[in-house]
Protein backbone atom coordinates (compact mmCIF):
# COMPACT_ATOMS: atom_id res chain seq x y z
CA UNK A 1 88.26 132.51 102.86
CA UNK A 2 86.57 128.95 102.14
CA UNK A 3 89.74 127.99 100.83
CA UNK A 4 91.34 128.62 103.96
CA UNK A 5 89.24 127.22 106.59
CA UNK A 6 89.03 124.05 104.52
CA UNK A 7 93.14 123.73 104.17
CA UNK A 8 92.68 124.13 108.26
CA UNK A 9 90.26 121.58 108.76
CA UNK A 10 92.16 118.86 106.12
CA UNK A 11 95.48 120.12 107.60
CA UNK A 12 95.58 121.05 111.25
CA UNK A 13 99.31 120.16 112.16
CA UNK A 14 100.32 121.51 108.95
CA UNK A 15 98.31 125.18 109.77
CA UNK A 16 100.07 125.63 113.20
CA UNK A 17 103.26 124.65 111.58
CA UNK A 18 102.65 128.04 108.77
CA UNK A 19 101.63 130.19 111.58
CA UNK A 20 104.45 129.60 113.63
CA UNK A 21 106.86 129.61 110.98
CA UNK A 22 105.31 132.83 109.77
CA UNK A 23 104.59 134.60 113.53
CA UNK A 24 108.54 135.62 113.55
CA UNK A 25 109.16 137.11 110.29
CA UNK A 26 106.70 136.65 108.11
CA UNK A 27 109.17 137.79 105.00
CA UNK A 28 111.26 134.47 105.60
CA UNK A 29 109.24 131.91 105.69
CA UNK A 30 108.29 131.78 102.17
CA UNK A 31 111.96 131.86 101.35
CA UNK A 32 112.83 129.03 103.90
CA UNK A 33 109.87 127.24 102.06
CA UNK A 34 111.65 128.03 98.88
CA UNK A 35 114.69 127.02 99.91
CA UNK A 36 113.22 123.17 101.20
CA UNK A 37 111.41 122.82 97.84
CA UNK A 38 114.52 123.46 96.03
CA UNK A 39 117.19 121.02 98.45
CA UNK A 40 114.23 118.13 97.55
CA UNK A 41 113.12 118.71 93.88
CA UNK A 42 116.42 120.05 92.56
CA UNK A 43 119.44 118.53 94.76
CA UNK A 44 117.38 115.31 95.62
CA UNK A 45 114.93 114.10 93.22
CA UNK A 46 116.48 116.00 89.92
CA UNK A 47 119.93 114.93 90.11
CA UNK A 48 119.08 111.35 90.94
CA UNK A 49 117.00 111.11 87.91
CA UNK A 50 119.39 112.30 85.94
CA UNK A 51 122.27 110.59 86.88
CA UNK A 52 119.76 107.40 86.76
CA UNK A 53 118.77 108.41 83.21
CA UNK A 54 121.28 110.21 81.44
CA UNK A 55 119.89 111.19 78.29
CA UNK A 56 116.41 111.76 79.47
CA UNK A 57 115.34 115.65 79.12
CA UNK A 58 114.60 117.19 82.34
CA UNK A 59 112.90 120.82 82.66
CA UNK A 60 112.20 121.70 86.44
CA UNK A 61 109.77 124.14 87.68
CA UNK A 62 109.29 125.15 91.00
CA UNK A 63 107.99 121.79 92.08
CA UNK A 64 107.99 119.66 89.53
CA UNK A 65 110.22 117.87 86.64
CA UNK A 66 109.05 117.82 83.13
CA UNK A 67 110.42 115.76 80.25
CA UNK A 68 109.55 114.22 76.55
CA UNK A 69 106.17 112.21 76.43
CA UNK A 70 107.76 109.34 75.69
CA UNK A 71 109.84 109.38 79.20
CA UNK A 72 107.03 110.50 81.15
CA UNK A 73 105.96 107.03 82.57
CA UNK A 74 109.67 106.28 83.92
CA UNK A 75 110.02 109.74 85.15
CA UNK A 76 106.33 109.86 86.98
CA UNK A 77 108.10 106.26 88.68
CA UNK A 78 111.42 107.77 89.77
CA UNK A 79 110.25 110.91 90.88
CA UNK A 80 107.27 109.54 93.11
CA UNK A 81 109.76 106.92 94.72
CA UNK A 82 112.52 109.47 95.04
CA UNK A 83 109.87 111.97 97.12
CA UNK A 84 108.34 108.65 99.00
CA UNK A 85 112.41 108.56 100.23
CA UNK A 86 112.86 111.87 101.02
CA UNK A 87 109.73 112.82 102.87
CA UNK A 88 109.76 109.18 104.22
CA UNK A 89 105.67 109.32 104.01
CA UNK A 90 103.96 107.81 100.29
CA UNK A 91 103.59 111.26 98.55
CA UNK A 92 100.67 111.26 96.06
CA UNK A 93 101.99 113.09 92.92
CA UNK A 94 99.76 114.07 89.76
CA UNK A 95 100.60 114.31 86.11
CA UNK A 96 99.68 116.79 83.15
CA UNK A 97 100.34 116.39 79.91
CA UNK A 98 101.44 119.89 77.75
């Protein structure tokens, strides 16, 4: 429950926005959230980097894009620009290395 009162405290807009979205139907809002994370990281982000990179690897999950080591620095750069566009905010992304 910790977890949750802190994600209301950091996020206040962003809690009245779930429990709205969730007070209708609660079944569809995860797939509406679904659906949103798909339209950016596959038709928006995924698609630009590859058509920008051709014949870099590209492995998406949920929301993320993988690819070789040696890639990883221009794809970290492409992908944080291309969600700074789409969300029009600066979107802090992370990185992990497997």
């Amino acid at each position: 429950m910790r977890a949750v009162n802190d994600f209301k405290a950091m996020f206040p807009l962003v809690w009245k926005i779930l429990n709205v979205g969730k007070s209708q139907n609660y079944k569809d809002f995860p797939i509406l959230m679904q659906r949103m994370e798909a339209k950016c990281v596959l038709d928006f982000c995924a698609k630009r980097v590859a058509r920008k990179f051709p014949d870099m690897l590209l492995i998406t999950r949920h929301d993320s894009i993988s690819t070789t080591e040696s890639r990883f620095d221009s794809l970290k750069t492409e992908f944080s620009s291309l969600l700074n566009s789409y969300f029009e905010v600066e979107v802090k992304i992370g990185d992990e290395k497997w």
